[in-house]
PDB file of N, CA and C in Angstrom:
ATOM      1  N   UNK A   1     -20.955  -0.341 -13.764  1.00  0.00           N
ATOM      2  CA  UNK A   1     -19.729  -0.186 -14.528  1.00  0.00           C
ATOM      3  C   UNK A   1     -18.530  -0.746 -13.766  1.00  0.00           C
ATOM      4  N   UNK A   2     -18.776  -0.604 -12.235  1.00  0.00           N
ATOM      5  CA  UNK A   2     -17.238  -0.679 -11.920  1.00  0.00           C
ATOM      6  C   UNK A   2     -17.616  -2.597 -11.910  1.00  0.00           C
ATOM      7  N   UNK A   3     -18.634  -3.443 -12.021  1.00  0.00           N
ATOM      8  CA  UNK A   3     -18.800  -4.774 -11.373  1.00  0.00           C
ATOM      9  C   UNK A   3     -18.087  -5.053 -13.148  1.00  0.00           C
ATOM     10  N   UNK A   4     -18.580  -4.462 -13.671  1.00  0.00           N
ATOM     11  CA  UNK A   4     -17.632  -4.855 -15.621  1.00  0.00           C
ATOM     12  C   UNK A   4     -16.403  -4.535 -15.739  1.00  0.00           C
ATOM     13  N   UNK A   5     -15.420  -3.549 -14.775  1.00  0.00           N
ATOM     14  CA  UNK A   5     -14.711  -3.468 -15.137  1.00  0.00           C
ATOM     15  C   UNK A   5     -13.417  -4.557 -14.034  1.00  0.00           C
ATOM     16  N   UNK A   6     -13.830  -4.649 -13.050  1.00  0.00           N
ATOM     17  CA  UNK A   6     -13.891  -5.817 -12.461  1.00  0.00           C
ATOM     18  C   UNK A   6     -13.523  -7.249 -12.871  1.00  0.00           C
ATOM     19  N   UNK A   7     -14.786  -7.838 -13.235  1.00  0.00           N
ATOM     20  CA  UNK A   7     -14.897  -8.916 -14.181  1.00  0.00           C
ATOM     21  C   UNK A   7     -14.026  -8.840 -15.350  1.00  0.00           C
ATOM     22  N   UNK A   8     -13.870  -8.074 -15.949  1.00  0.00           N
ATOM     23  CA  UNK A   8     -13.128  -7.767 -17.078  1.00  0.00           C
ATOM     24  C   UNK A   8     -11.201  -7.892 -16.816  1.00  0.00           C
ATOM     25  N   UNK A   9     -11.005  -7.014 -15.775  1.00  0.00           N
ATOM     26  CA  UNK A   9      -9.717  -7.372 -15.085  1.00  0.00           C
ATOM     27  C   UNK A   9      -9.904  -8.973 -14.473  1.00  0.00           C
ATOM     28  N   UNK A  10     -10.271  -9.380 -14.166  1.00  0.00           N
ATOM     29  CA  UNK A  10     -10.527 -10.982 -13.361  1.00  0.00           C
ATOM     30  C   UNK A  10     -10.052 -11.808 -14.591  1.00  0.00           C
ATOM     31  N   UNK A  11     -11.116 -11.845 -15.540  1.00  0.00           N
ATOM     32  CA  UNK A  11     -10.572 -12.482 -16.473  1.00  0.00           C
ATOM     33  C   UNK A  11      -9.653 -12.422 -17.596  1.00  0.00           C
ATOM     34  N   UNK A  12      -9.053 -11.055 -17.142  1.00  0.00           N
ATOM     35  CA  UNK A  12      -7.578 -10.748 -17.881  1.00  0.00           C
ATOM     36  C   UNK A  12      -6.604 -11.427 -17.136  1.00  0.00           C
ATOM     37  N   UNK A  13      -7.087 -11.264 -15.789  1.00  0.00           N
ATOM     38  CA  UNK A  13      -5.870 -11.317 -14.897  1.00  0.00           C
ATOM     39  C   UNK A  13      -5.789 -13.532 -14.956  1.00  0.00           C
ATOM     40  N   UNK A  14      -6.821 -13.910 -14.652  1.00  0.00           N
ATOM     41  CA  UNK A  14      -7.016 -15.422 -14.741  1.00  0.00           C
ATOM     42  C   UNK A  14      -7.485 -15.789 -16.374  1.00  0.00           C
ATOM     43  N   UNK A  15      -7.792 -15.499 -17.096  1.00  0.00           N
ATOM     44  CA  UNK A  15      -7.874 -16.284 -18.162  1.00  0.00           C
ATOM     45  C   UNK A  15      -6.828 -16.120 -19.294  1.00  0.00           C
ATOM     46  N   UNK A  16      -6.247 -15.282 -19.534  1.00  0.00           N
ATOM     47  CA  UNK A  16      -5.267 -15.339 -20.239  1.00  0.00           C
ATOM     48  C   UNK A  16      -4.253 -16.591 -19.847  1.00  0.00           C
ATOM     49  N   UNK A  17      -3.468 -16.471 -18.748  1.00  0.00           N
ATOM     50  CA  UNK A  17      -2.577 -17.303 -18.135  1.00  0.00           C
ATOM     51  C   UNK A  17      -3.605 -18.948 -18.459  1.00  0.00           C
ATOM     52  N   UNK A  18      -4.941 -18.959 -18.048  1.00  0.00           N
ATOM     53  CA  UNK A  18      -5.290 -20.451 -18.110  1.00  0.00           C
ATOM     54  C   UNK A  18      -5.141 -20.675 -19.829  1.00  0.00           C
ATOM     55  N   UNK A  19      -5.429 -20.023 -20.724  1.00  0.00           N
ATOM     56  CA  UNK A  19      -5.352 -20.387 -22.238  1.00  0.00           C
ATOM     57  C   UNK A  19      -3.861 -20.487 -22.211  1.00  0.00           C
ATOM     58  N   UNK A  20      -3.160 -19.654 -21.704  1.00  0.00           N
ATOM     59  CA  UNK A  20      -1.675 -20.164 -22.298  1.00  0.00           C
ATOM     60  C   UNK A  20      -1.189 -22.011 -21.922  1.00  0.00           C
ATOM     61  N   UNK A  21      -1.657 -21.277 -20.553  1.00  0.00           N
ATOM     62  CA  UNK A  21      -1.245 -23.239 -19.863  1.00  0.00           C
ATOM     63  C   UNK A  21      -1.819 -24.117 -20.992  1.00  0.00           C
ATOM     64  N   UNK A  22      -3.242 -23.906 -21.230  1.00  0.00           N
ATOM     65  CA  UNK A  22      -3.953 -25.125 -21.916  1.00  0.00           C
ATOM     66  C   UNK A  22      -3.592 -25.276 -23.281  1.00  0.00           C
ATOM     67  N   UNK A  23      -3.160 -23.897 -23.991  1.00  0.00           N
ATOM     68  CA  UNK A  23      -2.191 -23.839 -25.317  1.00  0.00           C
ATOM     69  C   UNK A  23      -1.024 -24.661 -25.410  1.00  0.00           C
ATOM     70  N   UNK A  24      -0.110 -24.391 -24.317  1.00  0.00           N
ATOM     71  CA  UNK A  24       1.395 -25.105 -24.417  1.00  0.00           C
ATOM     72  C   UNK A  24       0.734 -26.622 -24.057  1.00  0.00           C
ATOM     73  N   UNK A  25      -0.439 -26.823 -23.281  1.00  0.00           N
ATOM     74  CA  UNK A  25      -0.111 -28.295 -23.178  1.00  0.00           C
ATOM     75  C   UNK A  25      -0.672 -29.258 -23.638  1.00  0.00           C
ATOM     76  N   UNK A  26      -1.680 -28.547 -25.262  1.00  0.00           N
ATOM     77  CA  UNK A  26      -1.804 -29.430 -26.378  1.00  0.00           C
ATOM     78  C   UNK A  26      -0.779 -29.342 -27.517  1.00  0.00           C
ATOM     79  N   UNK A  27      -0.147 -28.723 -27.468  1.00  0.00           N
ATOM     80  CA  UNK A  27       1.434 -28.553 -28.204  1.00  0.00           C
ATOM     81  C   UNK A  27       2.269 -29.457 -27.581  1.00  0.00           C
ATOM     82  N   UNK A  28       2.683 -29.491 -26.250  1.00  0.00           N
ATOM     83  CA  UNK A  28       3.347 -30.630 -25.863  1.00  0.00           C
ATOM     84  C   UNK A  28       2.745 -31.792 -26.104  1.00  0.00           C
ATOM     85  N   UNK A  29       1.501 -32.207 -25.567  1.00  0.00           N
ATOM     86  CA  UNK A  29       0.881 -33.304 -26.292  1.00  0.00           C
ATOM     87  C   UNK A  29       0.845 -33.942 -27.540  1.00  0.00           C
ATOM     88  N   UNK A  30       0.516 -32.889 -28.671  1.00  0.00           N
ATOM     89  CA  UNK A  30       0.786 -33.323 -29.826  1.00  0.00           C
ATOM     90  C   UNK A  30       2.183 -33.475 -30.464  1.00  0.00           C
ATOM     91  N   UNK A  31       3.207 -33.094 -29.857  1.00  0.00           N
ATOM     92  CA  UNK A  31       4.903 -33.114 -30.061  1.00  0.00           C
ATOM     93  C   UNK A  31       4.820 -34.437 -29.402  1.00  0.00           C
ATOM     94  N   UNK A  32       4.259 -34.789 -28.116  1.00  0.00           N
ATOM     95  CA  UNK A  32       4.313 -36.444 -27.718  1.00  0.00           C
ATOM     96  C   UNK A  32       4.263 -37.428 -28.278  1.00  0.00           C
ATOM     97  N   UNK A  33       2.645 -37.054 -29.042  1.00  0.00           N
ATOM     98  CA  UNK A  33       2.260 -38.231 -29.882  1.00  0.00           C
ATOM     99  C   UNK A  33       2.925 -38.741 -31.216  1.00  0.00           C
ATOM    100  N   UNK A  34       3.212 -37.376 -31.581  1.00  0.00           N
ATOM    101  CA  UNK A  34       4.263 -37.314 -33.207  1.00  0.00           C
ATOM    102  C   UNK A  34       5.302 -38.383 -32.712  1.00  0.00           C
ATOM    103  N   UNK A  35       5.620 -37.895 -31.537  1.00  0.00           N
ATOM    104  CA  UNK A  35       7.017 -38.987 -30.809  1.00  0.00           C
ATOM    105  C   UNK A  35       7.034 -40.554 -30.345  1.00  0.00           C
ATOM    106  N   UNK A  36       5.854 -40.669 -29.974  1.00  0.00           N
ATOM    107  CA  UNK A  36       5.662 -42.076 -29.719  1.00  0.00           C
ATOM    108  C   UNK A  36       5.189 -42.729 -31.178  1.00  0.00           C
ATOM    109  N   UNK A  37       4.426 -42.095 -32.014  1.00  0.00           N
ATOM    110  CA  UNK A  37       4.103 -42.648 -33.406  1.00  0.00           C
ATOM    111  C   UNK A  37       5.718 -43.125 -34.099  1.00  0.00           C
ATOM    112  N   UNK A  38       6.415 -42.542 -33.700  1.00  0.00           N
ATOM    113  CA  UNK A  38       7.668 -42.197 -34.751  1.00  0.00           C
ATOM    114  C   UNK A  38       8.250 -43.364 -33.937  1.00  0.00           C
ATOM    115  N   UNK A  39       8.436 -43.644 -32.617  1.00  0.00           N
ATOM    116  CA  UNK A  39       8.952 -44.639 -31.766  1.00  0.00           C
ATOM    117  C   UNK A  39       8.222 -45.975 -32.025  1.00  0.00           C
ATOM    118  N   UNK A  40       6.632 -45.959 -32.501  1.00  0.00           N
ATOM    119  CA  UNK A  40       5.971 -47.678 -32.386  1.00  0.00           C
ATOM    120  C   UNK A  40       7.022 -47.521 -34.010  1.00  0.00           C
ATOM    121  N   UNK A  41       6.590 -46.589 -34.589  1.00  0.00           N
ATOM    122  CA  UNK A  41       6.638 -47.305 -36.260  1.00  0.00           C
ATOM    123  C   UNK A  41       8.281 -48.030 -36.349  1.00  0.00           C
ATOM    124  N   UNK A  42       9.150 -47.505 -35.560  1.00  0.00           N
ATOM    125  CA  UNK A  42      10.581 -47.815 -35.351  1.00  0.00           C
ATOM    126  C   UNK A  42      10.479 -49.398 -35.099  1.00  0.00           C
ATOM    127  N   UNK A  43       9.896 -49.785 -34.119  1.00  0.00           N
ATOM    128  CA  UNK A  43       9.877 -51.053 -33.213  1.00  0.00           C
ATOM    129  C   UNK A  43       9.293 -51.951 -34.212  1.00  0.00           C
ATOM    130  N   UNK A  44       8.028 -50.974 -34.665  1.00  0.00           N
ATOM    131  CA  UNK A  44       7.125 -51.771 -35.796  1.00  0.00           C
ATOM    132  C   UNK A  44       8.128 -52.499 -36.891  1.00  0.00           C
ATOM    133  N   UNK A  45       8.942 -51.656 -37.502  1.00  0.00           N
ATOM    134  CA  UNK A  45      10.227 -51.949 -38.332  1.00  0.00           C
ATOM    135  C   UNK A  45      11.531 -52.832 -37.881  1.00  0.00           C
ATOM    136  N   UNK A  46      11.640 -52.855 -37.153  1.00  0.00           N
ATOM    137  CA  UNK A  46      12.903 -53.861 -36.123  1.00  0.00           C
ATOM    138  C   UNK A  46      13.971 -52.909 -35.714  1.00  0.00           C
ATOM    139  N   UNK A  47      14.037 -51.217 -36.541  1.00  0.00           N
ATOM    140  CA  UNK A  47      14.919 -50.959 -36.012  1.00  0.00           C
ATOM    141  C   UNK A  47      15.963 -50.401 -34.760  1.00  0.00           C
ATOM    142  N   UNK A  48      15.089 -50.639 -33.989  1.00  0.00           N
ATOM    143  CA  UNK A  48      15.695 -50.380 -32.720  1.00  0.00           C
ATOM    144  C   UNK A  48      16.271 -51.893 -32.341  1.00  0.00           C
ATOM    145  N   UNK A  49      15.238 -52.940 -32.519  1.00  0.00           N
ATOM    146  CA  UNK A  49      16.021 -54.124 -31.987  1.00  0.00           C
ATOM    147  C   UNK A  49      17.364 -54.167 -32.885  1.00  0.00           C
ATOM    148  N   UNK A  50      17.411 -54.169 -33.789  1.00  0.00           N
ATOM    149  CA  UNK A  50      18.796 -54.125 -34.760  1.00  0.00           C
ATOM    150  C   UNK A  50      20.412 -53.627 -33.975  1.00  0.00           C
ATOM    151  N   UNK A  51      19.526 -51.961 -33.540  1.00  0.00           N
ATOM    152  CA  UNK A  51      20.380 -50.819 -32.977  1.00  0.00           C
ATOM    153  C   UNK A  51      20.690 -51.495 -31.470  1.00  0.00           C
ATOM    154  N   UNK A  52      19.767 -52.333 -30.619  1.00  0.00           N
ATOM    155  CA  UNK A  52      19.990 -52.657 -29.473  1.00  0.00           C
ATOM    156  C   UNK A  52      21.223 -54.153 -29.691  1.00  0.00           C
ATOM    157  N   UNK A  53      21.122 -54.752 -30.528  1.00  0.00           N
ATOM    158  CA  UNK A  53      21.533 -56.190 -30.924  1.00  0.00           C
ATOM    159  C   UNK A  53      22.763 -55.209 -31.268  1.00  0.00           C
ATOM    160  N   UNK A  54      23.149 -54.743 -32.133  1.00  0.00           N
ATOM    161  CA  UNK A  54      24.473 -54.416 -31.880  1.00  0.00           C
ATOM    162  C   UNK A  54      25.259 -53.670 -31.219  1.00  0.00           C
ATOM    163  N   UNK A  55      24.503 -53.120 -29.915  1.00  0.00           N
ATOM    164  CA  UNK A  55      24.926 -52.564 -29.027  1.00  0.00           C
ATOM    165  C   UNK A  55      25.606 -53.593 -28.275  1.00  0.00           C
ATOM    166  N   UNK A  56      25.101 -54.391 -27.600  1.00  0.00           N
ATOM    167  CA  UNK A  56      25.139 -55.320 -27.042  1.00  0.00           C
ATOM    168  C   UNK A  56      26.285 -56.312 -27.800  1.00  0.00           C
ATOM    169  N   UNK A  57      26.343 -56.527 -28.941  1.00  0.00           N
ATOM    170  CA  UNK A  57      27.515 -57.190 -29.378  1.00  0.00           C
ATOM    171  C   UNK A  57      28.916 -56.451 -29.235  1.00  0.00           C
ATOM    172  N   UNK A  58      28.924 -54.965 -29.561  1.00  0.00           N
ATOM    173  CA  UNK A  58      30.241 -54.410 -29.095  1.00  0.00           C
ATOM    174  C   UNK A  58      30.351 -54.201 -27.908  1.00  0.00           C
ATOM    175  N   UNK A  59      29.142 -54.230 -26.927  1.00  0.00           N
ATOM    176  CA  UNK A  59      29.799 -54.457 -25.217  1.00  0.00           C
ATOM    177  C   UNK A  59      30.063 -55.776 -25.374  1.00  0.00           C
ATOM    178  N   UNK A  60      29.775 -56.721 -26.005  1.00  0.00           N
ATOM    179  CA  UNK A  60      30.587 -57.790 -25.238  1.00  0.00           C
ATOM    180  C   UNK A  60      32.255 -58.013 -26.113  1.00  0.00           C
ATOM    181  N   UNK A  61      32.032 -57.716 -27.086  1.00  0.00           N
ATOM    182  CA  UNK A  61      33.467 -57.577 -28.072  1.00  0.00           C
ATOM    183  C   UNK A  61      34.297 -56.419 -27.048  1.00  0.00           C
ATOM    184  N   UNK A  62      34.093 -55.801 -26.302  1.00  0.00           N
ATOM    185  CA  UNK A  62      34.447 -54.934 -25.689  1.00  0.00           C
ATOM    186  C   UNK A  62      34.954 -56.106 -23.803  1.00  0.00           C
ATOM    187  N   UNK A  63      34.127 -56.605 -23.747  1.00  0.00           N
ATOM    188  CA  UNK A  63      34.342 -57.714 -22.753  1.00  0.00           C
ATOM    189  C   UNK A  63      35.593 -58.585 -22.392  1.00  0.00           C
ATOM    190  N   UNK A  64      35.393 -59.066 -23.727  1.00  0.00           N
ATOM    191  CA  UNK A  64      36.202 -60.509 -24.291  1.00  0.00           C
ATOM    192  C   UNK A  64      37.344 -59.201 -24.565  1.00  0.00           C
ATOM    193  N   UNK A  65      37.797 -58.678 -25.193  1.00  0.00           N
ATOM    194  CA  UNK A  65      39.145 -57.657 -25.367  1.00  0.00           C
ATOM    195  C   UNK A  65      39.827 -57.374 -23.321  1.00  0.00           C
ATOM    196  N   UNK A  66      38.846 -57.230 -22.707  1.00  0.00           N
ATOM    197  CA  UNK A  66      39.355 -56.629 -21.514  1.00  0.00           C
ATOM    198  C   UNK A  66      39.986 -57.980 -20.694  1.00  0.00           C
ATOM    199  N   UNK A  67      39.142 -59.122 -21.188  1.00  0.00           N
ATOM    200  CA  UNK A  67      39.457 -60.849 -20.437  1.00  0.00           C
ATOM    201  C   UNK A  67      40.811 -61.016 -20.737  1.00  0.00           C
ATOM    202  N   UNK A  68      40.552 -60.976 -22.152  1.00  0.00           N
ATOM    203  CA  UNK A  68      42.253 -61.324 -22.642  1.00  0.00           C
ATOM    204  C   UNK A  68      43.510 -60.860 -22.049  1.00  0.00           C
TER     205      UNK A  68
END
């Protein structure tokens, strides 16, 4: 009885904590992937180059204002 109750605390004491770890870090994982899917399909679409291209045009409109 006492080697079960033992074992029983052991794996209260260590397995709970390992399922949580391994819980949160297919949740983070799958919050990753949602994120990088959502990031190719963006690129896939142009719109980030769009968002970067006119970034880059008001730093330099921002340039040419400071030359003058």
């Amino acid at each position: 009885m006492l080697v079960l109750s033992a074992m029983g605390l052991i794996l209260l004491r260590v397995g709970l904590p390992v399922l949580a770890l391994v819980t949160i870090g297919l949740l983070i994982d799958r919050w990753q992937t949602r994120r990088m899917e959502t990031v190719n399909t963006q690129y896939a679409m142009g719109t980030i180059a769009e968002d970067a291209a006119e970034a880059v045009q008001v730093e330099e409109d921002i340039r040419l204002k400071r030359a003058v």
